[in-house]
Protein backbone atom coordinates (compact mmCIF):
# COMPACT_ATOMS: atom_id res chain seq x y z
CA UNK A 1 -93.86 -204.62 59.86
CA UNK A 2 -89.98 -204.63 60.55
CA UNK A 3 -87.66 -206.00 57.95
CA UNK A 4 -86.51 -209.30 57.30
CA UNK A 5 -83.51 -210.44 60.02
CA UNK A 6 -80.25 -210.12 58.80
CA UNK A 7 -78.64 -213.66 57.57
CA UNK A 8 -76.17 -215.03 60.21
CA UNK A 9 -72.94 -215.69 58.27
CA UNK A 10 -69.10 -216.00 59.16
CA UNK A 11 -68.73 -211.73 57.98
CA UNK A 12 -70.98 -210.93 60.66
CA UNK A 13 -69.97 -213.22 63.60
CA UNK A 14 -66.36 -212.50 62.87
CA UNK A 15 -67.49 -208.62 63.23
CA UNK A 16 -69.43 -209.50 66.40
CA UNK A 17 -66.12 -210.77 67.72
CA UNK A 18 -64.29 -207.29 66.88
CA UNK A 19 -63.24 -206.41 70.31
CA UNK A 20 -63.01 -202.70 69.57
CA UNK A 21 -66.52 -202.81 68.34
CA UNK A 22 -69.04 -201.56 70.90
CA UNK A 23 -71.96 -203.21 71.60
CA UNK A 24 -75.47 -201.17 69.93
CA UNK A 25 -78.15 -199.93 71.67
CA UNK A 26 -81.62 -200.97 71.34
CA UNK A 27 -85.09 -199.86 70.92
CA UNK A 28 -88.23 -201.76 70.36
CA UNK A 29 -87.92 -202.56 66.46
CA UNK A 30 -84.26 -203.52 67.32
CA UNK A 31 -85.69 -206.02 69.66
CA UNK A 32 -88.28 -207.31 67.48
CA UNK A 33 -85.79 -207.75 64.64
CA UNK A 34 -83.18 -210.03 67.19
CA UNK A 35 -86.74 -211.83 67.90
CA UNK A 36 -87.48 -212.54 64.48
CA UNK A 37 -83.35 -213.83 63.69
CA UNK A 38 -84.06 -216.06 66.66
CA UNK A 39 -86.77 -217.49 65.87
CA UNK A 40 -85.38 -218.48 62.22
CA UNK A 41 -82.22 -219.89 63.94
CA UNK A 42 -84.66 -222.02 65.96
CA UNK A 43 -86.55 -223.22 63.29
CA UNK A 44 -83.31 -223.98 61.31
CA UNK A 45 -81.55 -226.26 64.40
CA UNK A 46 -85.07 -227.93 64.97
CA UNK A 47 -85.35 -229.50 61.42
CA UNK A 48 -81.81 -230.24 61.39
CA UNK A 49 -82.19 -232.02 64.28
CA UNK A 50 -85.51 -234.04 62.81
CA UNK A 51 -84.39 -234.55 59.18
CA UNK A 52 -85.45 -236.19 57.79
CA UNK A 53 -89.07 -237.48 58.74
CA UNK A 54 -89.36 -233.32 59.93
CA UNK A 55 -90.77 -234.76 63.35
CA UNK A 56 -89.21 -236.38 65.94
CA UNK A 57 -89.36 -239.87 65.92
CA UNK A 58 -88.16 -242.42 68.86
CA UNK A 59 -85.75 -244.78 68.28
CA UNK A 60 -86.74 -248.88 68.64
CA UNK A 61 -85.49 -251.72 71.34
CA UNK A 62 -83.86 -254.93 70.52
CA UNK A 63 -85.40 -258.15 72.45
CA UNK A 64 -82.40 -258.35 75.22
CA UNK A 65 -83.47 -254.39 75.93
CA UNK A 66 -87.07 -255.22 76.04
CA UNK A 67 -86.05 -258.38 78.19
CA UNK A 68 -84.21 -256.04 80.42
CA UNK A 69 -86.49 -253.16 80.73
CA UNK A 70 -89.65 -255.55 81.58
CA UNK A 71 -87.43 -257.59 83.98
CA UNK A 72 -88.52 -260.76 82.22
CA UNK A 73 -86.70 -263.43 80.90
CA UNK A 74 -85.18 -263.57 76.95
CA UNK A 75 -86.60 -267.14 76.82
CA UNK A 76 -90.49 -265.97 78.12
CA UNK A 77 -90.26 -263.57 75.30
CA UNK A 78 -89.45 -265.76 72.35
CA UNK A 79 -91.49 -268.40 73.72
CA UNK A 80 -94.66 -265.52 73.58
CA UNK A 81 -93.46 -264.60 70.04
CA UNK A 82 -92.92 -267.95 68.66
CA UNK A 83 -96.75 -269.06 70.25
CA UNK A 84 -98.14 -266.39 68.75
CA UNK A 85 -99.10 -264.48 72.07
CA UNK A 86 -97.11 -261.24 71.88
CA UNK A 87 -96.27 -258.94 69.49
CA UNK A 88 -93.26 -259.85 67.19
CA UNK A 89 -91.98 -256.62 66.01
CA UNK A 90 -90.01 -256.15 63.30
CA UNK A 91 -86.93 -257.60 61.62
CA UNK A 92 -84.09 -255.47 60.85
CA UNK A 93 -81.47 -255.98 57.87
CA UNK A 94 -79.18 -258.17 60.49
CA UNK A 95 -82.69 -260.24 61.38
CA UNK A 96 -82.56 -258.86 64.62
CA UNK A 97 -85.95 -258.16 66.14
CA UNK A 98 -86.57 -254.29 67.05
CA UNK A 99 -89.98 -253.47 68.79
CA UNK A 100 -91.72 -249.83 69.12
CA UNK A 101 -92.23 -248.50 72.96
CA UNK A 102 -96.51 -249.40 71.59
CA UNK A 103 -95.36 -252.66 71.55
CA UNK A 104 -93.45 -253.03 74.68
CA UNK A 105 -96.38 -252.17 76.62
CA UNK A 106 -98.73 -254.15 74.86
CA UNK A 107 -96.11 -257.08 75.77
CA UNK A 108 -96.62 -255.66 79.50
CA UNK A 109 -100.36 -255.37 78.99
CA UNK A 110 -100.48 -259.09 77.54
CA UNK A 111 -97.84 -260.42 80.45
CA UNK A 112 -99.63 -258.38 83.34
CA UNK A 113 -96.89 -256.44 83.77
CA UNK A 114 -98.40 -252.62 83.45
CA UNK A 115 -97.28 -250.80 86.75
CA UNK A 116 -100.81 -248.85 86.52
CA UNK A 117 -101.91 -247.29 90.04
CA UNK A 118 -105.14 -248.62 91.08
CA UNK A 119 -108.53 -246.72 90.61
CA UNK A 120 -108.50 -246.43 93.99
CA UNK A 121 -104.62 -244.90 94.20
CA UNK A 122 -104.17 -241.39 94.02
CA UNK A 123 -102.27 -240.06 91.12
CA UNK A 124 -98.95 -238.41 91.90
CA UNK A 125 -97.54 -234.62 90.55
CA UNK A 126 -94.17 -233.95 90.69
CA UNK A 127 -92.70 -230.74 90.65
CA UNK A 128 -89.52 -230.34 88.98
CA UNK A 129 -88.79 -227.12 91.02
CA UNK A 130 -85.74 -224.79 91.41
CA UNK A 131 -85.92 -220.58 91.74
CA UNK A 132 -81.90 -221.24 90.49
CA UNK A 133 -81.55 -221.09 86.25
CA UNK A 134 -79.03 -223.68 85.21
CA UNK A 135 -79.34 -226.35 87.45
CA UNK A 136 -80.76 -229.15 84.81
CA UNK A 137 -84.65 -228.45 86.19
CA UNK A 138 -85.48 -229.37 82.42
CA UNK A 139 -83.16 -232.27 81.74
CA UNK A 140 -84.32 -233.76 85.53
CA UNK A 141 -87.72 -233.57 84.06
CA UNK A 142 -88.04 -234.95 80.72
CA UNK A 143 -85.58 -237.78 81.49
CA UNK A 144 -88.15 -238.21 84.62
CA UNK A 145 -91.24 -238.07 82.45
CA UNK A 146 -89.52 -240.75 79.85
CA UNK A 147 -88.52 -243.16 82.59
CA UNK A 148 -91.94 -242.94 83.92
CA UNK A 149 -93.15 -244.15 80.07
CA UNK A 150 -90.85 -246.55 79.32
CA UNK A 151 -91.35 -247.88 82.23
CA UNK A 152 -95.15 -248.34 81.29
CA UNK A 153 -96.72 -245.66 83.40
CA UNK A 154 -100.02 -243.33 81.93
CA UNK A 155 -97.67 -239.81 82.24
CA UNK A 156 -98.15 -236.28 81.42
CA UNK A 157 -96.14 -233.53 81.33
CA UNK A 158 -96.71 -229.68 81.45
CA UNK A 159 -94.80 -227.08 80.76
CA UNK A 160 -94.92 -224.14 83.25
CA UNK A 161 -92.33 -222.21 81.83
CA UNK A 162 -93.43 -219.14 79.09
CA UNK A 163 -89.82 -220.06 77.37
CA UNK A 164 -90.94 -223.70 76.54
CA UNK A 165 -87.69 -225.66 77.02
CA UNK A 166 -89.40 -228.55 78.15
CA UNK A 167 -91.98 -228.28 74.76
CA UNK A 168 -88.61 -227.57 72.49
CA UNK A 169 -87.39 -230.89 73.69
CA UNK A 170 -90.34 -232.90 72.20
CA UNK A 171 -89.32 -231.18 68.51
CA UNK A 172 -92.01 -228.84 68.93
CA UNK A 173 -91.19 -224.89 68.06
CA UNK A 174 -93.50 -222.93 71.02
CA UNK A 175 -93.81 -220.01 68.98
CA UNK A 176 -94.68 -222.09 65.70
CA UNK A 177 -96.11 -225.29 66.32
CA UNK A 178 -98.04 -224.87 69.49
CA UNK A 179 -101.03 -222.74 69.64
CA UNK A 180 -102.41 -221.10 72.74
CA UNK A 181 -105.18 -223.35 73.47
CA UNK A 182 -102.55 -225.97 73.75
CA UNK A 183 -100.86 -224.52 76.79
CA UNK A 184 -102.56 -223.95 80.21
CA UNK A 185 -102.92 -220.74 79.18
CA UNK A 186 -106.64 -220.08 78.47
CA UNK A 187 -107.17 -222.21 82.02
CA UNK A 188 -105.58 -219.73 83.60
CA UNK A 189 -107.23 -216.84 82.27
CA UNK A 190 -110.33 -218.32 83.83
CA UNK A 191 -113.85 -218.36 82.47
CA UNK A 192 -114.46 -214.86 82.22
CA UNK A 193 -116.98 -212.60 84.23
CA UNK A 194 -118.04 -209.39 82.23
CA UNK A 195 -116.17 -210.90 79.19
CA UNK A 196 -116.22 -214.53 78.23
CA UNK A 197 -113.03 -216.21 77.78
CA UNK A 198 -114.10 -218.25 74.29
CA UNK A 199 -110.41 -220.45 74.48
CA UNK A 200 -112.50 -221.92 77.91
CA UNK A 201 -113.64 -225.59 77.60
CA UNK A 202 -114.07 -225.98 81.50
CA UNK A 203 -111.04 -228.86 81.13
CA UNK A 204 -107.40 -229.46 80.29
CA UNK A 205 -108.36 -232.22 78.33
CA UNK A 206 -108.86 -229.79 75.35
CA UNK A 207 -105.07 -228.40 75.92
CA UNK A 208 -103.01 -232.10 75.98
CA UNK A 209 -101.27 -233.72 73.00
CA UNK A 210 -100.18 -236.70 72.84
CA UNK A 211 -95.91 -236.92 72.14
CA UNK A 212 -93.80 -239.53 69.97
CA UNK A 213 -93.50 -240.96 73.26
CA UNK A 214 -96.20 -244.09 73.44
CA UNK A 215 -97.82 -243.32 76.58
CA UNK A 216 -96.35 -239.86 77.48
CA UNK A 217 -98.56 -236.76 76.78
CA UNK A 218 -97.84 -232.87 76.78
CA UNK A 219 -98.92 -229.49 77.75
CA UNK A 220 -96.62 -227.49 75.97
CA UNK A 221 -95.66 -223.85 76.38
CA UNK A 222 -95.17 -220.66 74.57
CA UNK A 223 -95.16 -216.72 75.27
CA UNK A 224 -98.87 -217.01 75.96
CA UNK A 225 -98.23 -218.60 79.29
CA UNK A 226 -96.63 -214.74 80.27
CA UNK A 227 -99.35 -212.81 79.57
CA UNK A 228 -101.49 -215.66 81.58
CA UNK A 229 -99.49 -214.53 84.46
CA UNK A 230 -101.13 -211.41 84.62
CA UNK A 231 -104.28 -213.20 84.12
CA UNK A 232 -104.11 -214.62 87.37
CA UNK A 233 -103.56 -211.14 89.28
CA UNK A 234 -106.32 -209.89 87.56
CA UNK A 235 -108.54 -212.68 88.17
CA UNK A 236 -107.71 -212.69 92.05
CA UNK A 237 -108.64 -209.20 92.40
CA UNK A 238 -112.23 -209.39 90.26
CA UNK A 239 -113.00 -213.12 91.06
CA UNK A 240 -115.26 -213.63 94.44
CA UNK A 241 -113.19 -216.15 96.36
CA UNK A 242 -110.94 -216.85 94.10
CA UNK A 243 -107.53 -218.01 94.58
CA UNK A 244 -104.71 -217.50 92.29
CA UNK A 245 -102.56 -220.71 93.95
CA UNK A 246 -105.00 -223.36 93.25
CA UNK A 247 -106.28 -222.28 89.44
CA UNK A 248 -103.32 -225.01 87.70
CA UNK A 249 -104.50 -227.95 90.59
CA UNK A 250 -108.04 -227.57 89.76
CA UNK A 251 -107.46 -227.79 86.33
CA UNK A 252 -105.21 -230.83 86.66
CA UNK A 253 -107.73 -232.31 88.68
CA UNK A 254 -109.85 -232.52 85.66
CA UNK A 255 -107.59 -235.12 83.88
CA UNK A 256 -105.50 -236.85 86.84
CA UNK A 257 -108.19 -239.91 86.60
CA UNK A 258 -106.13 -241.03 83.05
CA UNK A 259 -102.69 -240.93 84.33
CA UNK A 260 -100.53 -242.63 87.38
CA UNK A 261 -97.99 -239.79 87.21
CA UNK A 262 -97.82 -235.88 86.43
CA UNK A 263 -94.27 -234.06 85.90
CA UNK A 264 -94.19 -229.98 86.04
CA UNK A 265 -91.66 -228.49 84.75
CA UNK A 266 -91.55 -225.13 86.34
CA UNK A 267 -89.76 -221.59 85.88
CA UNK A 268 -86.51 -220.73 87.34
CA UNK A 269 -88.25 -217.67 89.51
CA UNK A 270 -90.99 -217.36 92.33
CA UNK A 271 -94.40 -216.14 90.13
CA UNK A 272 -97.65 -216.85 90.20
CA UNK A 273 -97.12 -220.15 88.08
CA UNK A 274 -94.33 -221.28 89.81
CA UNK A 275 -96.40 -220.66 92.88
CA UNK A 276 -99.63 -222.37 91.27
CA UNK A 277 -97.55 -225.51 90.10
CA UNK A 278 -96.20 -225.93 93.69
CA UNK A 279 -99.28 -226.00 95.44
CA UNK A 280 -100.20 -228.66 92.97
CA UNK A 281 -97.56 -230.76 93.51
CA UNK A 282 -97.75 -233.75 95.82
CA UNK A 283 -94.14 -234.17 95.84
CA UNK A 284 -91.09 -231.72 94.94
CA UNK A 285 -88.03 -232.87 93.23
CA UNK A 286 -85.44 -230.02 93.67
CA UNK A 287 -82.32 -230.09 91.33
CA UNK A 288 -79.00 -228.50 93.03
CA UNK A 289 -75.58 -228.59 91.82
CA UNK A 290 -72.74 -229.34 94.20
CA UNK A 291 -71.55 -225.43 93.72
CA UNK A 292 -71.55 -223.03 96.49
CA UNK A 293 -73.88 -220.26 94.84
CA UNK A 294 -76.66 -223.09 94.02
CA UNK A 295 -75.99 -224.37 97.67
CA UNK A 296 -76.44 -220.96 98.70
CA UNK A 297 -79.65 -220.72 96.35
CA UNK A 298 -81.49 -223.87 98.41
CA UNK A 299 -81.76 -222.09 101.61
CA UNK A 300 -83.78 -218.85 99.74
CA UNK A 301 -86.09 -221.63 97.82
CA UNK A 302 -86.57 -223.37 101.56
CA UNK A 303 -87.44 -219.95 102.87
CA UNK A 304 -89.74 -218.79 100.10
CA UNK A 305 -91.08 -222.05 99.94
CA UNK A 306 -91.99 -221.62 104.26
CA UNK A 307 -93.85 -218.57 103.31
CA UNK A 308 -95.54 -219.80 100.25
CA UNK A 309 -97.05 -222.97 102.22
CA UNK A 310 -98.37 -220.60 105.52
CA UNK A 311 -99.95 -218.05 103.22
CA UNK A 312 -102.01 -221.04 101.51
CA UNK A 313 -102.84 -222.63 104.90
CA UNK A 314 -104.23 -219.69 106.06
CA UNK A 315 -107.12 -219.91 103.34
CA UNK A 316 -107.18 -223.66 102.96
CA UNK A 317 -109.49 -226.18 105.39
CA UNK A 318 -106.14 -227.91 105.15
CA UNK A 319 -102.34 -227.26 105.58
CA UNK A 320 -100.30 -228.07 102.24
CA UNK A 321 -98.72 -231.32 102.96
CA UNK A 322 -96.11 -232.77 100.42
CA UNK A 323 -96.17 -236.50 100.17
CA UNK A 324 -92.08 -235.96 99.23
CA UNK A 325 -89.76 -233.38 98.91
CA UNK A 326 -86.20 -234.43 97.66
CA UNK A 327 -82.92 -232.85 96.53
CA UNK A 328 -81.42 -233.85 93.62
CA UNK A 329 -77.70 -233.29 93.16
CA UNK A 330 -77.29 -232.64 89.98
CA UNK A 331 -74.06 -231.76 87.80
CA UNK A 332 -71.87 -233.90 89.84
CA UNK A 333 -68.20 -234.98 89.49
CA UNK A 334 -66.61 -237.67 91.74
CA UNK A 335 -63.47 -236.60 91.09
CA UNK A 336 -63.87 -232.79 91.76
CA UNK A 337 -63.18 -232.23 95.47
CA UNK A 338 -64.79 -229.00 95.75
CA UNK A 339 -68.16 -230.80 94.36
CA UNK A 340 -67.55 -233.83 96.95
CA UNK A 341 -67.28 -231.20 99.64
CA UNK A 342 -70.79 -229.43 98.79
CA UNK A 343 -72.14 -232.87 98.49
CA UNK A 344 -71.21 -233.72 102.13
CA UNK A 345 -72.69 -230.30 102.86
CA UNK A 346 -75.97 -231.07 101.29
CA UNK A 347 -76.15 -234.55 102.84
CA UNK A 348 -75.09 -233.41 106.12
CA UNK A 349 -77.80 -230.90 106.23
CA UNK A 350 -80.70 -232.33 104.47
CA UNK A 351 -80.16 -236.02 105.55
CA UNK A 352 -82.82 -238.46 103.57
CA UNK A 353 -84.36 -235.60 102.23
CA UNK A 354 -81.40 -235.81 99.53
CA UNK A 355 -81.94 -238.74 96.41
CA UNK A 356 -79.02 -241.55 97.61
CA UNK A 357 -78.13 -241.55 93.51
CA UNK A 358 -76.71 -238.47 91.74
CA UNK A 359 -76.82 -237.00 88.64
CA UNK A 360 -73.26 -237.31 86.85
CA UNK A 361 -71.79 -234.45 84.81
CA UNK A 362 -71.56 -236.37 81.38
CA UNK A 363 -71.79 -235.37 78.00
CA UNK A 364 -74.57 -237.66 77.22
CA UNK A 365 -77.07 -235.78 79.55
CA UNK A 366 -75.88 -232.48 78.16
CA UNK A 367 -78.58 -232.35 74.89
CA UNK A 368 -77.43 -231.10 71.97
CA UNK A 369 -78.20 -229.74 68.60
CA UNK A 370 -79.67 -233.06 68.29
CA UNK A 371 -82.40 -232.27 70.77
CA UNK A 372 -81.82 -235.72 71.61
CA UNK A 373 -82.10 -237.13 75.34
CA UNK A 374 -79.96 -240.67 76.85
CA UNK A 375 -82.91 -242.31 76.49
CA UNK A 376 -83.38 -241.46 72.84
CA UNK A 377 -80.33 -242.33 71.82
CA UNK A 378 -79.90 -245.81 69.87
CA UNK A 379 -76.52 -245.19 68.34
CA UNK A 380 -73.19 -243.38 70.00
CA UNK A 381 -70.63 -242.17 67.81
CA UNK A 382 -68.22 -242.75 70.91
CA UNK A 383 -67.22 -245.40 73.69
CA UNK A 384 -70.48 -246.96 74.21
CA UNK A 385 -69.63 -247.29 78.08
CA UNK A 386 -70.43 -243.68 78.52
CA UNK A 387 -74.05 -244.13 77.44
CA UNK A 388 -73.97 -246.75 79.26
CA UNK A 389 -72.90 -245.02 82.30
CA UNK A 390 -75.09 -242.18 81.51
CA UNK A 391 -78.38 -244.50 81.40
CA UNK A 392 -76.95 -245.99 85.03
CA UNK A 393 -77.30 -242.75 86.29
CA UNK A 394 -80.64 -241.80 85.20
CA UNK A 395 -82.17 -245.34 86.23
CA UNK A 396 -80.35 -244.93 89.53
CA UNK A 397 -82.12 -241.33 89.90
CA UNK A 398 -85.40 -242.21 88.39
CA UNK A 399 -85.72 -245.44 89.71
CA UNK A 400 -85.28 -243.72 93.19
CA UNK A 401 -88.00 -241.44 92.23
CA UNK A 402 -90.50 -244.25 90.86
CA UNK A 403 -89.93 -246.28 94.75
CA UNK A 404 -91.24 -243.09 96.32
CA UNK A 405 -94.11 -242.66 94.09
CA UNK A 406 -95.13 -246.07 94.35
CA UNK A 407 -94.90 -245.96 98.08
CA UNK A 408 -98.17 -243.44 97.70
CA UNK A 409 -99.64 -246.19 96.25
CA UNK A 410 -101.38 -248.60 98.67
CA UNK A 411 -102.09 -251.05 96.41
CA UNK A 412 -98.48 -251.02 95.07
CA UNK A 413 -96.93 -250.20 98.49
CA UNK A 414 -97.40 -253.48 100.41
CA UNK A 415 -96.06 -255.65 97.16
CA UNK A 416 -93.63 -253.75 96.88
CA UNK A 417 -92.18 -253.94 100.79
CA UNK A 418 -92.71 -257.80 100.23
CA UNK A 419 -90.86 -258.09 97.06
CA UNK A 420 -88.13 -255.99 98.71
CA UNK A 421 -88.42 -258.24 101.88
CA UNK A 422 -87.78 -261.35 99.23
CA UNK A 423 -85.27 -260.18 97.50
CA UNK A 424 -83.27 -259.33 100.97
CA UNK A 425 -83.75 -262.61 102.13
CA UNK A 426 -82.18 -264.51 98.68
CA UNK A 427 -79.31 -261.91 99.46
């Protein structure tokens, strides 16, 4: 067993600074020791970003937010409270009335105001999808995912990605607090042939969790999900008919009746899950910075992405046909001309295929030690404008997104076009 990690303190960062100080080599005990100081530097910024309840917790709404976010008049609301009707919430020390996300959509549920798909509507996964590290695939998602539950919508979200940056965001430590069977991990290995996989239950049900988030459920991730990968090769070369691409939508399709919306996040590199949680994908959301080396990067994941879709059509009774594919540009400053130029560039060459709204470089979206996201953010130490702002954006992005997935609806699609056709006309 290797030794305890060395503690991080000033002494040793200030040495790690030394300039004339080389930097060590490294064999496998060095690794596992840098593994092990990791992980305890993890554990240490999770629970002091929890403290201290030591689980993440999600903030409350005041009635003009709840107003707002249901599109419903303040006066309907107190006049539901005050009858008796809805749920009242709670009084806080300034007797202002705070209510719990549960509560917002039992308001909906009580109003008939839950955007549900119909039985007879398809449900829609997204693919949060990039090859390109560092272009907010993560952020895009979760914020996505939360939207999607505030707004009142049955979501889940998996984690594709063996690092588990998605599954960090919901408090959870991958390595700690999420055990294999509660990744897609023991799906993916399959059933077993000459050795039976006991982790199988034949479902994904047995894999999700539900999150803090009323509404929004999780597949999490952890290392498991990398050795998985292998899984997959193996199983395509022992498995009669058996293809590798389709192994995370068959699994999906064993719990898509319970939810209107599915969000993958996915890993930064063409593998076998990135490849897996394409194909499963009815739509693509594609995050790109307005910088020339992530413009550069969209016309390999376009490529790739050709020869991906015409290797599965040759085996399928069907070509791969995504409902939506959109770019997302992501990262972006109005004021930085070099950034206004690339966006003209992507516009110019993807046309509607690019989201009208952008995501804005702001603080706010940048999550912290916190491990806090906009929407889970009830007080700002600064100018409350930029939150503000910050929320504007990610309505303006996700609202986009929630149109198009609604448009797959038929049941939604039609009221929708005449609500739009209503509103256009009082304008």
């Amino acid at each position: 067993m290797a030794a305890d990690p060395e503690p991080v303190t000033a002494e040793s960062l200030s040495a790690a600074a030394d300039p004339t100080r080389r930097i060590p080599p490294a064999d496998a005990d060095d690794i596992e020791k840098m593994a092990e100081a990791a992980a305890k530097i993890l554990e240490i910024a999770v629970k002091a970003a929890i403290e201290p309840e030591q689980r993440k917790v999600l903030r409350k709404w005041n009635l003009g937010e709840v107003a707002e976010l249901l599109r419903v008049s303040r006066k309907t609301l107190e006049r539901g409270i005050d009858e008796g009707k809805l749920p009242g919430g709670e009084r806080n020390a300034t007797r202002r009335r705070l209510f719990t996300l549960e509560e917002i959509h039992k308001i909906q549920e009580i109003l008939g105001l839950l955007p549900w798909r119909a039985a007879s509507d398809p449900p829609v996964t997204i693919a949060v999808a990039n090859f390109k590290g560092g272009v907010s695939k993560t952020s895009t998602a979760i914020h996505l995912g939360q939207y999607f539950a505030l707004r009142g919508y049955r979501t889940l979200m998996i984690d594709v990605d063996a690092q588990g940056s998605l599954t960090t965001l919901f408090g959870l430590r991958p390595d700690a607090d999420v055990e294999m069977e509660q990744t897609l991990a023991p799906w993916l290995r399959g059933p077993g042939l000459s050795e039976p996989n006991p982790e199988w239950t034949g479902t994904l049900a047995t894999a999700i969790r539900p999150t803090y988030w009323h509404g929004l459920d999780l597949i999490g991730a952890n290392l498991h999900l990398y050795g998985a990968e292998f899984a997959l090769a193996s199983r395509q070369n022992t498995e009669p008919n058996m293809r590798f691409y389709r192994v995370l939508s068959d699994g999906i399709a064993t719990v898509s009746d319970r939810y209107d919306v599915i969000i993958l996040d996915t890993p930064p590199s063409l593998s076998f899950l990135t490849t897996n949680a394409i194909f499963a994908a009815s739509g693509i959301v594609m995050p790109v910075p307005p910088a020339l080396m992530d413009f550069a990067s969209s016309v390999s994941f376009f490529q790739l992405l050709t020869e991906l879709v015409r290797t599965t059509d040759l085996n399928e009774a069907a070509p791969k046909r995504f409902d939506f594919l959109g770019l997302l540009i992501s990262k972006y400053e109005a004021n930085n001309p070099n950034h206004v130029a690339i966006h003209d560039w992507l516009r110019a060459a993807f046309a509607k295929r690019v989201l009208v709204n952008t995501m804005s470089l702001t603080t706010i979206l940048k999550i912290g030690a916190d491990i806090k996201t906009a929407y889970e953010i009830e007080r700002y130490e600064g100018d409350r404008r930029t939150l503000a702002r910050a929320i504007e954006y990610l309505n303006g992005v996700n609202g986009e997104i929630e149109a198009v997935v609604r448009a797959q609806w038929p049941s939604k699609a039609a009221m929708d076009s005449k609500t739009a056709r209503i509103r256009g006309g009082r304008a």
